[in-house]
C-alpha atoms as a PDB file:
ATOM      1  CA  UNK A   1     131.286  72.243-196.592  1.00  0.00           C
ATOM      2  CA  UNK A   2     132.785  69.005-198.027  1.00  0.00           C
ATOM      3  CA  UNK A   3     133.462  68.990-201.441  1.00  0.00           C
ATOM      4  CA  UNK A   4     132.528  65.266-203.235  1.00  0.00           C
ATOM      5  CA  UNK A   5     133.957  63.597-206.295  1.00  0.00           C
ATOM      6  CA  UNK A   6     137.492  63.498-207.214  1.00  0.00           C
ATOM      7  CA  UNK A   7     138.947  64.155-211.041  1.00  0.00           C
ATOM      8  CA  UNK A   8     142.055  63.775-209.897  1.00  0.00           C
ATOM      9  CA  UNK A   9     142.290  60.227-208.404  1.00  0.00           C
ATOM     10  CA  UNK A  10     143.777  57.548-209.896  1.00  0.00           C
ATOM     11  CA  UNK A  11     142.095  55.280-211.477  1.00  0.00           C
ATOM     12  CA  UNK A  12     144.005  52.217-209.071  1.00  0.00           C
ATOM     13  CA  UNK A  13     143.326  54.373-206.241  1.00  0.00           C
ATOM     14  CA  UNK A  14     139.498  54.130-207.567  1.00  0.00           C
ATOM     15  CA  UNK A  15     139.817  50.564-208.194  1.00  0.00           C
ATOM     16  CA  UNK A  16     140.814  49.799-204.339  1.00  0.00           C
ATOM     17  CA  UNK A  17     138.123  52.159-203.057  1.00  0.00           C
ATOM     18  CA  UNK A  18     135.683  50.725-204.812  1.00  0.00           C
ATOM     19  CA  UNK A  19     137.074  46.719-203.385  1.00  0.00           C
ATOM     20  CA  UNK A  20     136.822  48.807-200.338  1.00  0.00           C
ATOM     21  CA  UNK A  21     133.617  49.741-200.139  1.00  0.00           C
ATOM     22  CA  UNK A  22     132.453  46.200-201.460  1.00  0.00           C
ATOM     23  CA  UNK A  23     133.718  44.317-198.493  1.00  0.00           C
ATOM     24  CA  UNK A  24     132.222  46.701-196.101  1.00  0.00           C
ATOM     25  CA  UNK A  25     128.773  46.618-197.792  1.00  0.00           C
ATOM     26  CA  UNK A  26     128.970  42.833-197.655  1.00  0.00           C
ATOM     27  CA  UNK A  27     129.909  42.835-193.861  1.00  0.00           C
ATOM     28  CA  UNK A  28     127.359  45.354-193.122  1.00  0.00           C
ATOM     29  CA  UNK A  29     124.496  44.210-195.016  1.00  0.00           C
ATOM     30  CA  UNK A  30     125.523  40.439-194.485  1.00  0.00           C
ATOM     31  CA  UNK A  31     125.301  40.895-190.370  1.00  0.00           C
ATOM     32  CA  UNK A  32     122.113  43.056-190.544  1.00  0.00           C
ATOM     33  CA  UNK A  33     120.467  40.110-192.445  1.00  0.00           C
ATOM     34  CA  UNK A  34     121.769  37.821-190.090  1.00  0.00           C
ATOM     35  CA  UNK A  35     120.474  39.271-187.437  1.00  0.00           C
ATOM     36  CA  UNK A  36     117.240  40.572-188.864  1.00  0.00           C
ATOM     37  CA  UNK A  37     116.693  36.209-190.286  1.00  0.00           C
ATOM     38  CA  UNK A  38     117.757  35.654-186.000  1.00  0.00           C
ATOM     39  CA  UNK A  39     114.876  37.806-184.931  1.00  0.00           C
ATOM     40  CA  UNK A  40     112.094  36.431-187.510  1.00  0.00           C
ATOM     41  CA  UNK A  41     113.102  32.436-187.584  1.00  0.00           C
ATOM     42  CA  UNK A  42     115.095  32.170-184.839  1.00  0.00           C
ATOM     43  CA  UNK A  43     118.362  31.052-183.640  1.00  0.00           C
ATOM     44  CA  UNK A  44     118.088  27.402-184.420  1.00  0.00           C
ATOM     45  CA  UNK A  45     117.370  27.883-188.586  1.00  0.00           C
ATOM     46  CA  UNK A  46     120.272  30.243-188.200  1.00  0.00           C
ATOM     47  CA  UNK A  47     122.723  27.799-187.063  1.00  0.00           C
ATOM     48  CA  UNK A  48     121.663  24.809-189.664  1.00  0.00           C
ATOM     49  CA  UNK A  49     122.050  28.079-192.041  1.00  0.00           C
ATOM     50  CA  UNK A  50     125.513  28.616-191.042  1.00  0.00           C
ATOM     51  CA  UNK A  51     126.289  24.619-190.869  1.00  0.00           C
ATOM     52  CA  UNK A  52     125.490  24.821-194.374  1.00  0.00           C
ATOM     53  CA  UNK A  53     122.152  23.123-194.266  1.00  0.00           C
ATOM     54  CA  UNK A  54     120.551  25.876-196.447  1.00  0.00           C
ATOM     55  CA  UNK A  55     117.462  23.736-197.467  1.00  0.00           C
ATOM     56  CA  UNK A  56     116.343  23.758-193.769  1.00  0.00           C
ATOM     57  CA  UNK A  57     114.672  27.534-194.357  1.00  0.00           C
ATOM     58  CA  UNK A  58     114.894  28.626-197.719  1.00  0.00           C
ATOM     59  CA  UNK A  59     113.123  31.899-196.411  1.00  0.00           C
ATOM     60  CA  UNK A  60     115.829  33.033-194.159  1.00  0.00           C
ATOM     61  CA  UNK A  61     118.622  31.904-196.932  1.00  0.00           C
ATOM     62  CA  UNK A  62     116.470  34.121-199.707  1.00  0.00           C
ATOM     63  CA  UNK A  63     116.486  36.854-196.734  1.00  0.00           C
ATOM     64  CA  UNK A  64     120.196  36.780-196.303  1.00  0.00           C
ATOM     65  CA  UNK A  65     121.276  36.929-199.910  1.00  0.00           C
ATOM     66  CA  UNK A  66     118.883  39.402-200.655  1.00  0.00           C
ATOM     67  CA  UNK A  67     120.052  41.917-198.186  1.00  0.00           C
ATOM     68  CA  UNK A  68     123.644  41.035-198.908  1.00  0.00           C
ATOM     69  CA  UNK A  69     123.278  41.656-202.814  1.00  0.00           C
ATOM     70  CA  UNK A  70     121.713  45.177-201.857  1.00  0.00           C
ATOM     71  CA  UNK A  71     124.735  45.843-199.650  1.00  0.00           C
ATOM     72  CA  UNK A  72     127.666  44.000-201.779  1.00  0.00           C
ATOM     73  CA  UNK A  73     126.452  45.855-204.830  1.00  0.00           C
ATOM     74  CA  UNK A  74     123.819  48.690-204.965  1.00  0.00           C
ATOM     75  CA  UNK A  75     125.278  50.508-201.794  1.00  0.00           C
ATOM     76  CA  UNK A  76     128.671  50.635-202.425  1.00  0.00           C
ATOM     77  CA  UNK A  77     127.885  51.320-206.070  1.00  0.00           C
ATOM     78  CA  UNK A  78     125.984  54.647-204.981  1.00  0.00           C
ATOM     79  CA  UNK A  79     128.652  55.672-202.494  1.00  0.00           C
ATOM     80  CA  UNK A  80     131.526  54.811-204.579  1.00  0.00           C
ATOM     81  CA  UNK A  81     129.864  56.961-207.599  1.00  0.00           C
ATOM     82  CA  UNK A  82     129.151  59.608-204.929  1.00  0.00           C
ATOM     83  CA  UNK A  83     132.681  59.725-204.277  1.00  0.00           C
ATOM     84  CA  UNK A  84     133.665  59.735-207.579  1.00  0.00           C
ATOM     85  CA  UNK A  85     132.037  62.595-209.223  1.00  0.00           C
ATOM     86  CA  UNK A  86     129.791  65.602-208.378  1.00  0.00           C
ATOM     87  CA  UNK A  87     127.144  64.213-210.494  1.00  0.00           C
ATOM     88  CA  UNK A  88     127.132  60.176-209.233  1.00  0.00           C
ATOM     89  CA  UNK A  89     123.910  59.836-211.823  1.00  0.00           C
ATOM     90  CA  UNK A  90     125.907  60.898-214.747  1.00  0.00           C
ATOM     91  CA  UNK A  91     128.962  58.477-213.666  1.00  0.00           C
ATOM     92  CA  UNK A  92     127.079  55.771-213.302  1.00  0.00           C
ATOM     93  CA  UNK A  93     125.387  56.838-216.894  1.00  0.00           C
ATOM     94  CA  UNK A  94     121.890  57.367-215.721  1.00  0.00           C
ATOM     95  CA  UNK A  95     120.598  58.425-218.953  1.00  0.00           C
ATOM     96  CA  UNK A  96     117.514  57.828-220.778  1.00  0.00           C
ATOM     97  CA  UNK A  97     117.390  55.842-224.122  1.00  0.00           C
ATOM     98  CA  UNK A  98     115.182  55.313-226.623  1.00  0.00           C
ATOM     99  CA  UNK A  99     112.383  52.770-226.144  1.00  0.00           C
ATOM    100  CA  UNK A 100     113.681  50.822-229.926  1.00  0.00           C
ATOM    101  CA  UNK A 101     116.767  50.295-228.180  1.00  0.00           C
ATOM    102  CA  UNK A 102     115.032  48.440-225.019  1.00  0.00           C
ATOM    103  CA  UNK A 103     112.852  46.647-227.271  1.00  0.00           C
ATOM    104  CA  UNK A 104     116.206  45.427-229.006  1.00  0.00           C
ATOM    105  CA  UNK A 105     117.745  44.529-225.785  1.00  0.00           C
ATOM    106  CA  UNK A 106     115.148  42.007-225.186  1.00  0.00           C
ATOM    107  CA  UNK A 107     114.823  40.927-228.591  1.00  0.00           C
ATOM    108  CA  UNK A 108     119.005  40.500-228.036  1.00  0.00           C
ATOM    109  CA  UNK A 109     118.815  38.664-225.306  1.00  0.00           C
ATOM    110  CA  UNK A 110     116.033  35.939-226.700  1.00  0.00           C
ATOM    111  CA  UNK A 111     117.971  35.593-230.087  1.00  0.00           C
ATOM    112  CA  UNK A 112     121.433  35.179-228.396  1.00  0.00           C
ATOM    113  CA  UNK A 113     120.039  32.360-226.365  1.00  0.00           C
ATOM    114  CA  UNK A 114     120.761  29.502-228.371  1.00  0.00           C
ATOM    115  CA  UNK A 115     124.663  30.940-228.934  1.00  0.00           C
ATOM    116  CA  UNK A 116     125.019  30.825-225.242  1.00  0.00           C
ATOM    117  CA  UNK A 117     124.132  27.474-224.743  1.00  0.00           C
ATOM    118  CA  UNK A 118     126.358  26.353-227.201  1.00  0.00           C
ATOM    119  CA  UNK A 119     128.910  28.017-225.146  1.00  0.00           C
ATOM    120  CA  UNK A 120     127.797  26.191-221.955  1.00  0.00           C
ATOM    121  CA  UNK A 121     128.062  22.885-223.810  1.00  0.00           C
ATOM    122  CA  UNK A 122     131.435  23.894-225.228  1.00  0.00           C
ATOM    123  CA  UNK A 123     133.173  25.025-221.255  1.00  0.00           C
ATOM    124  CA  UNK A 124     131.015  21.597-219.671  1.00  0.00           C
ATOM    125  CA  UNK A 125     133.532  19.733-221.962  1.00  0.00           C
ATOM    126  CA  UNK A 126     136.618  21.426-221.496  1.00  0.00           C
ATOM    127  CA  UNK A 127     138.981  19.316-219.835  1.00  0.00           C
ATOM    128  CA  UNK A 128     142.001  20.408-217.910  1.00  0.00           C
ATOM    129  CA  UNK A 129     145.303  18.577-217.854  1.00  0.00           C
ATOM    130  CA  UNK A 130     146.440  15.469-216.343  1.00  0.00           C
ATOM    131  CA  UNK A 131     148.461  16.974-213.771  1.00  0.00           C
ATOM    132  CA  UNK A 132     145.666  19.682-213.347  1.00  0.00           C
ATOM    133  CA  UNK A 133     142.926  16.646-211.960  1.00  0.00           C
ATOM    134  CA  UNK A 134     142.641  17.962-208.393  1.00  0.00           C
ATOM    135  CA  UNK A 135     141.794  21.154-209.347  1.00  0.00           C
ATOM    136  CA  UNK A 136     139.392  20.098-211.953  1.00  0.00           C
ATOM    137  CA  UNK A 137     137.983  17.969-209.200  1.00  0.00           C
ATOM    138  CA  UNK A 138     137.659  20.690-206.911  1.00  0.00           C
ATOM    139  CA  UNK A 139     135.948  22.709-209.449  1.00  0.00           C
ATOM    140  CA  UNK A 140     133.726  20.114-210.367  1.00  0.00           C
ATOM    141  CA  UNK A 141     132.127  20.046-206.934  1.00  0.00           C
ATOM    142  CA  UNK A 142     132.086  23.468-206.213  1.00  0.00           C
ATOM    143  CA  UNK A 143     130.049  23.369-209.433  1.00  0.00           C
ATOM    144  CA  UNK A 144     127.803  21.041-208.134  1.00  0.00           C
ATOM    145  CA  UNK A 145     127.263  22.610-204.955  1.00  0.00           C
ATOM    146  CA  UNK A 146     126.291  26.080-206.243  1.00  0.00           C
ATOM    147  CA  UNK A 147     124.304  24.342-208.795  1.00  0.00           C
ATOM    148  CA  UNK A 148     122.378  22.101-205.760  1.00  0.00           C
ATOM    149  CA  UNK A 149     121.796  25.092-203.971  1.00  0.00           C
ATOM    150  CA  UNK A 150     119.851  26.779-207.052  1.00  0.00           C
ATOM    151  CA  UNK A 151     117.884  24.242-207.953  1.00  0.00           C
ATOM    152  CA  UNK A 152     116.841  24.642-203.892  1.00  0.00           C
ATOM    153  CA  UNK A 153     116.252  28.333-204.369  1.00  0.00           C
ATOM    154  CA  UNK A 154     114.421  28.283-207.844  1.00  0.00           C
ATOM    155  CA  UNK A 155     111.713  25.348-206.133  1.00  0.00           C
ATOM    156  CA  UNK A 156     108.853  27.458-206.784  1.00  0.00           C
ATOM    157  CA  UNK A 157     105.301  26.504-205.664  1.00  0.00           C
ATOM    158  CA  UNK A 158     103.062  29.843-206.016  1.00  0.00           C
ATOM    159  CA  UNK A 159     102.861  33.190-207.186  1.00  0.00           C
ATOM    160  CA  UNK A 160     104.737  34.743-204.230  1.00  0.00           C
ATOM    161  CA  UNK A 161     107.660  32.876-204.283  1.00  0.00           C
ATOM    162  CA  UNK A 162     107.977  33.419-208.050  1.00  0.00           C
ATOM    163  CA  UNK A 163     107.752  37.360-207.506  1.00  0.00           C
ATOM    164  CA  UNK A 164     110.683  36.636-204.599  1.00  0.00           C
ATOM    165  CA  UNK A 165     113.233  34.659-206.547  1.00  0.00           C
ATOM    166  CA  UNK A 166     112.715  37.574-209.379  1.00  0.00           C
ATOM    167  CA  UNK A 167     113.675  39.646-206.908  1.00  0.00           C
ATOM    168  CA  UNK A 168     116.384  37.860-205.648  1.00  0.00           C
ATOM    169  CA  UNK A 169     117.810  36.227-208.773  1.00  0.00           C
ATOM    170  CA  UNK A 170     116.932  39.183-211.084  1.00  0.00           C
ATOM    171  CA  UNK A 171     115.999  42.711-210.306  1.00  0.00           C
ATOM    172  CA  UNK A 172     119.330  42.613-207.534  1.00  0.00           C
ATOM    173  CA  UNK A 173     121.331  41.151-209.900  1.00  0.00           C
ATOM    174  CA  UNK A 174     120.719  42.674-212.860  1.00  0.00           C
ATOM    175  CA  UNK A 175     120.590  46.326-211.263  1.00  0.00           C
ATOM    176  CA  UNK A 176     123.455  45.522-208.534  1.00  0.00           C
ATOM    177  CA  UNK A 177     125.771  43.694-210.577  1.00  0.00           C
ATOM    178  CA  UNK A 178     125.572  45.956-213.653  1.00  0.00           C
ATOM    179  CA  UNK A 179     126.057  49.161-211.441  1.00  0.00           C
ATOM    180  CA  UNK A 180     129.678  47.513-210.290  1.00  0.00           C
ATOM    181  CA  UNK A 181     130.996  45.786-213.522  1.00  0.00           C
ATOM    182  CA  UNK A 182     129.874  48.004-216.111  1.00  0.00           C
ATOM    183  CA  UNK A 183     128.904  51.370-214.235  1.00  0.00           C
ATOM    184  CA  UNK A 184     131.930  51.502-211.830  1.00  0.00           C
ATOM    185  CA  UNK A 185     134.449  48.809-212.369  1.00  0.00           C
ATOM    186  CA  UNK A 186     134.608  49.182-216.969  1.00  0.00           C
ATOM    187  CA  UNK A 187     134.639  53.182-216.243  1.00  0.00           C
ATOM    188  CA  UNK A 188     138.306  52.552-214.373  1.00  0.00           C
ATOM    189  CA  UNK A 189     139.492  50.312-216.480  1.00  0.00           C
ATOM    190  CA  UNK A 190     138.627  52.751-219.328  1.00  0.00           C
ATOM    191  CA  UNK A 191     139.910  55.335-217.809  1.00  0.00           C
ATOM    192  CA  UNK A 192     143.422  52.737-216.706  1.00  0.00           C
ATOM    193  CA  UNK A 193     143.612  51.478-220.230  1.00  0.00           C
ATOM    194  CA  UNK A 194     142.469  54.164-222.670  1.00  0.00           C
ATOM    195  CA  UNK A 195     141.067  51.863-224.755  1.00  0.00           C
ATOM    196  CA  UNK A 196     137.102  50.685-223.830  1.00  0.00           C
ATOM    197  CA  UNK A 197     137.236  47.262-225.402  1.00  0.00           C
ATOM    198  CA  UNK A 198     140.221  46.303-223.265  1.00  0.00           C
ATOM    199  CA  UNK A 199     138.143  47.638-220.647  1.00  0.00           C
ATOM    200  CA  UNK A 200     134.984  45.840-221.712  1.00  0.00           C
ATOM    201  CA  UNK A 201     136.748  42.581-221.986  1.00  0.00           C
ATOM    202  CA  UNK A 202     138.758  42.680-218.756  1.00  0.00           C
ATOM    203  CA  UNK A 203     135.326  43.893-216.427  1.00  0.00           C
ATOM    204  CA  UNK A 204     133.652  40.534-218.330  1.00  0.00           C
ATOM    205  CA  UNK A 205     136.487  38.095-217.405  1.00  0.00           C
ATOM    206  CA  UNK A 206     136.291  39.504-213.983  1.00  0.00           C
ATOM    207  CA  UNK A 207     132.418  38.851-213.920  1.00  0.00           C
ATOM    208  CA  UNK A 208     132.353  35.453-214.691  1.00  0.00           C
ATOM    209  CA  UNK A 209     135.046  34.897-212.019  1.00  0.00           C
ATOM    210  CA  UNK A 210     133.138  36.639-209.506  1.00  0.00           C
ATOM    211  CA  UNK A 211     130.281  33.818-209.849  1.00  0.00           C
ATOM    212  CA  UNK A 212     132.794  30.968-209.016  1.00  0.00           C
ATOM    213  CA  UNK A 213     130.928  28.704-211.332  1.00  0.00           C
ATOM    214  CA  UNK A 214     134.043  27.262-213.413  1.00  0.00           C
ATOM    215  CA  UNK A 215     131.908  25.324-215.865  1.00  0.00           C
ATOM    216  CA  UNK A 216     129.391  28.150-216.860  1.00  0.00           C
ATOM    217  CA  UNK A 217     133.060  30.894-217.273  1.00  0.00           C
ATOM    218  CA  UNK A 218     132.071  30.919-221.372  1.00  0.00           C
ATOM    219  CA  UNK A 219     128.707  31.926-221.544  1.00  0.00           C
ATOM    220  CA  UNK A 220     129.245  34.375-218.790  1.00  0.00           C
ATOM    221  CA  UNK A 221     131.860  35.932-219.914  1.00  0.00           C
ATOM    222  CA  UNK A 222     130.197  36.295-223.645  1.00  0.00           C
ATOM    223  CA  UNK A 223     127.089  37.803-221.609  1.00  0.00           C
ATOM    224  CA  UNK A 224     129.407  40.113-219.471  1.00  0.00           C
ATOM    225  CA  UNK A 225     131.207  41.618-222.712  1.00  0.00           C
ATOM    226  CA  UNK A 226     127.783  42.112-224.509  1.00  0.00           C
ATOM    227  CA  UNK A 227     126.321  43.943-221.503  1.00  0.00           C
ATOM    228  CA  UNK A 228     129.557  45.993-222.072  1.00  0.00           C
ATOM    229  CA  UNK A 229     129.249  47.109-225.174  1.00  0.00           C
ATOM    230  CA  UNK A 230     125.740  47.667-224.950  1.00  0.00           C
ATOM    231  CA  UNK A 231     126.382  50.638-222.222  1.00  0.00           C
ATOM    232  CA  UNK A 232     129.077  52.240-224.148  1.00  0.00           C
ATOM    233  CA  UNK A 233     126.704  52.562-227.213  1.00  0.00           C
ATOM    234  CA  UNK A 234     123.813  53.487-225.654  1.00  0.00           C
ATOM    235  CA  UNK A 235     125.415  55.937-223.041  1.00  0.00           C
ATOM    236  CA  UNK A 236     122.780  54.227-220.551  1.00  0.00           C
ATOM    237  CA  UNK A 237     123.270  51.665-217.756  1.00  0.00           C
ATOM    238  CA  UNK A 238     119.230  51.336-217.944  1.00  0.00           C
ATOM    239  CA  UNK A 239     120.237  48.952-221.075  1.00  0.00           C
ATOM    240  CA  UNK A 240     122.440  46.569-220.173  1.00  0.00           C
ATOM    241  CA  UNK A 241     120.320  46.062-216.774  1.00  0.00           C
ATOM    242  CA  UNK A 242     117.190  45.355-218.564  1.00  0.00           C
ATOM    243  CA  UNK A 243     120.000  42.630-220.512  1.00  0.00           C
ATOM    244  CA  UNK A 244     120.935  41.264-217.192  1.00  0.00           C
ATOM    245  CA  UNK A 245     117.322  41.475-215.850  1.00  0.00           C
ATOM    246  CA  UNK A 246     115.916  39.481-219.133  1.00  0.00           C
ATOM    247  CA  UNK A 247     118.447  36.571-219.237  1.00  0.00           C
ATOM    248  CA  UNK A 248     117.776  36.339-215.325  1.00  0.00           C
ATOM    249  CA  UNK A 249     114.535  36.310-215.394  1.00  0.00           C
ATOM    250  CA  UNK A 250     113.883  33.618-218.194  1.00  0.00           C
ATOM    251  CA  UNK A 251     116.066  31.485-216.098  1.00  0.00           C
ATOM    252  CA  UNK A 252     113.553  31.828-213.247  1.00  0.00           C
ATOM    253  CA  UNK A 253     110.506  32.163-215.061  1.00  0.00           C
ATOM    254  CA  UNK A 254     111.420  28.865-217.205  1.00  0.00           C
ATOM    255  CA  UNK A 255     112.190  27.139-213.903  1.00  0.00           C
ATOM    256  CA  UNK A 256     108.617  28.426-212.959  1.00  0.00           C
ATOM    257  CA  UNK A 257     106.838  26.646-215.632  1.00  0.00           C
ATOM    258  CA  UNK A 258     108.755  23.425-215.324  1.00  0.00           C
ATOM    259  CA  UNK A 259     107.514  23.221-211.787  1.00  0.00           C
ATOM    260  CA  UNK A 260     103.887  24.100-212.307  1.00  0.00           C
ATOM    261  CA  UNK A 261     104.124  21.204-215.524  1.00  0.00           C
ATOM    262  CA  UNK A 262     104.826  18.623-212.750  1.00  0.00           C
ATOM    263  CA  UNK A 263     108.607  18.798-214.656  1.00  0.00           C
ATOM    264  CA  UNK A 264     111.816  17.925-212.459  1.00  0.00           C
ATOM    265  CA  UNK A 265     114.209  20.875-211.894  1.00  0.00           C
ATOM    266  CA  UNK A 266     116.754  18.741-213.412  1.00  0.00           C
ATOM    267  CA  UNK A 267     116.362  19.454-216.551  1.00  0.00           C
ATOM    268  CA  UNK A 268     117.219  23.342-216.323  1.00  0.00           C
ATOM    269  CA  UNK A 269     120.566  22.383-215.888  1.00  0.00           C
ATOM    270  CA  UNK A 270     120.809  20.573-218.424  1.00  0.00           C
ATOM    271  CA  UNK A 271     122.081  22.319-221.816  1.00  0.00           C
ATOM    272  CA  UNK A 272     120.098  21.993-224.303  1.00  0.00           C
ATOM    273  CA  UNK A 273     121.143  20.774-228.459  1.00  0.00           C
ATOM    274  CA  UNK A 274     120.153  22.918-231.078  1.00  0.00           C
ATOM    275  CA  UNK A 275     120.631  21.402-234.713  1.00  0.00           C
ATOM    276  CA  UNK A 276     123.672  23.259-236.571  1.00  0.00           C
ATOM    277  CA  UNK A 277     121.307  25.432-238.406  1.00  0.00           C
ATOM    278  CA  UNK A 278     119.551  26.461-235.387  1.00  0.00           C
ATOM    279  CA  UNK A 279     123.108  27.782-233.964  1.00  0.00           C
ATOM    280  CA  UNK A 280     123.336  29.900-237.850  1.00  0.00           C
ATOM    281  CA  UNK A 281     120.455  31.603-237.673  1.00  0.00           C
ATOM    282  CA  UNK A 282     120.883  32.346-233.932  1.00  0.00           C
ATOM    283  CA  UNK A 283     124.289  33.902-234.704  1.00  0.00           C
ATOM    284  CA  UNK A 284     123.375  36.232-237.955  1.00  0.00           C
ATOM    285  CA  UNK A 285     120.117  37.229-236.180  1.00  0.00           C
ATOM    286  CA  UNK A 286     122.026  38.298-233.116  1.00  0.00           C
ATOM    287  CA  UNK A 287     124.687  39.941-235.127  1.00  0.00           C
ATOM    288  CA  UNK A 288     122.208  41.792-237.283  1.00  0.00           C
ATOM    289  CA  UNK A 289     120.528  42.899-234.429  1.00  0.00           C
ATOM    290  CA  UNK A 290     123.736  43.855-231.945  1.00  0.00           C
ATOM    291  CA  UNK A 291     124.291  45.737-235.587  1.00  0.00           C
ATOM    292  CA  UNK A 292     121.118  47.479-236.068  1.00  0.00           C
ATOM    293  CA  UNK A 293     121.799  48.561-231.963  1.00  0.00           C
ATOM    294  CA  UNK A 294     124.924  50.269-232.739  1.00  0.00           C
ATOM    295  CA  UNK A 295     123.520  52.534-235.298  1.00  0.00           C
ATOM    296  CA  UNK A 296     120.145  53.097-233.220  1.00  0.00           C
ATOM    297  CA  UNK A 297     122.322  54.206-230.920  1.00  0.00           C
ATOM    298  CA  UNK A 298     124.619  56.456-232.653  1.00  0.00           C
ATOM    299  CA  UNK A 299     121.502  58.429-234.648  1.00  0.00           C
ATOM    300  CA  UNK A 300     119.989  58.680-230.593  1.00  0.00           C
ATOM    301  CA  UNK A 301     123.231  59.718-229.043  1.00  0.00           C
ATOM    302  CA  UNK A 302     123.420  62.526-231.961  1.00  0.00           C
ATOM    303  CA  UNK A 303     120.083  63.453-231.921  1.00  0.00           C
ATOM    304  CA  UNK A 304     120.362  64.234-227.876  1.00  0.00           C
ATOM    305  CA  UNK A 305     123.867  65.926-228.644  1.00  0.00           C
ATOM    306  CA  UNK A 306     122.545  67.832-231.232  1.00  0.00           C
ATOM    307  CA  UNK A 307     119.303  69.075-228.636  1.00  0.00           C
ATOM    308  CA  UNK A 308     121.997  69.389-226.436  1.00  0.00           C
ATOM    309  CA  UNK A 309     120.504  67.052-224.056  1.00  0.00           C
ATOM    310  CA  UNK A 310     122.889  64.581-224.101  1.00  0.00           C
ATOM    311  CA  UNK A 311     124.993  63.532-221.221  1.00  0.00           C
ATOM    312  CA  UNK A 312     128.107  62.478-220.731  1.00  0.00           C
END
């Protein structure tokens, strides 16, 4: 009988496997949606899809990325976890945590929102140098090409297309997305480093890159690290995807709203001013409550150790 989950690997050795298993999940997953948005709209949609023309069938582009995220993240996620340890639900910190601590999550993620789009209007004005202008310009319209084809994916017109942009834009995400970066790729950086908030930082740098949206690196990045520290004091990947899942989803629900206002999509692009004050309170109440977290955490963490129910 095979035996599955190394201790002995190293943690570069991990790192590839798990790049390994990403690619093939993408391919996989990628070509069965291809083929599966062939068979349901037909091989004409599916070459304006591939000529770029996504807008032609926003169905069969929603189809594709949604089975690609569930291949490019979940699956290889699972395997790679599988892999890794006997127990793949205790690596990937599959624990339970105490309902105060969701409730602060959200509560995080609404309070932090003002701080983040400070950040957004702080990277939208960085400039690069002079001799740096072609790649600024290059990054400038790759910006505005992933941020065209959002605004085409968030055009929302009833109740069903809401419920299949949360799916797409954040129950994947926030589930898929977390599982890599902070279930699998922090835990070998911890274990490359020895020190977690190396770790944390590096896996959030690394996230924001991943979304190839130059202009929006800040706030991303800010977001990524949070999420990080959030799973190492709760023990609990649960947490930082309901994090993910919340900042996602008032993206899409806001977009939502807009839309059934009469509103133009426009203006969820845009960043919005806060007065100075505003920006205060939004950093003390965030910091009070990423502080009340920690120590939630800690007494929960105890408590389980002490009932010896805790996991590792």
């Amino acid at each position: 009988m095979p035996v599955y989950g190394s201790t002995e690997r190293h943690p570069l050795i991990s790192l590839i496997l798990l790049l390994l298993l990403i690619l093939a999940g993408l391919f996989v997953f990628t070509l069965i949606g291809i083929i599966a948005g062939g068979i349901l709209y037909g091989s004409q949609d599916l070459l304006k899809f591939f000529s770029g023309d996504f807008s032609n069938n926003l169905n069969l582009t929603k189809l594709i990325q949604i089975v690609s995220a569930i291949g490019m993240f979940i699956v290889p996620a699972l395997f790679f976890a599988r892999l890794e340890s006997v127990n793949w639900m205790r690596y990937l910190k599959f624990n339970s945590a105490s309902p105060l601590l969701f409730l602060l999550v959200v509560l995080l993620m609404f309070s932090s929102t003002p701080m983040l789009e400070l950040s957004v209007e702080v990277n939208q004005n960085m400039k690069l140098p002079s001799f740096m202008q072609d790649l600024e310009t290059w990054m400038r319209n790759q910006e505005d090409h992933l941020a065209e084809l959002t605004k085409q994916l968030l055009k929302m017109n009833s109740a069903t297309t809401l419920a299949v942009n949360l799916l797409m834009l954040a129950v994947l995400p926030a589930i898929g997305e977390e599982l890599i970066f902070r279930g699998s790729l922090q835990k070998i950086f911890t274990k490359m480093i020895a020190n977690y908030h190396f770790a944390i930082w590096i896996t959030a740098i690394i996230f924001s890159a991943f979304h190839m949206q130059f202009y929006g690196f800040l706030p991303r990045m800010l977001l990524g690290a949070m999420f990080g520290y959030l799973l190492v004091w709760s023990n609990s990947i649960w947490i930082p995807i309901l994090a993910h899942f919340t900042n996602n989803a008032i993206a899409v629900m806001s977009a939502y709203l807009y839309q059934q206002q009469g509103l133009s999509l426009e203006k969820i692009n845009e960043s919005q001013s806060f007065s100075p004050v505003f920006y205060l309170a939004s950093l003390i109440l965030t910091a009070v409550l990423l502080w009340f977290f920690y120590n939630q955490s800690k007494r929960s963490i105890l408590t389980e150790n002490t009932n010896g129910t805790g996991l590792d």
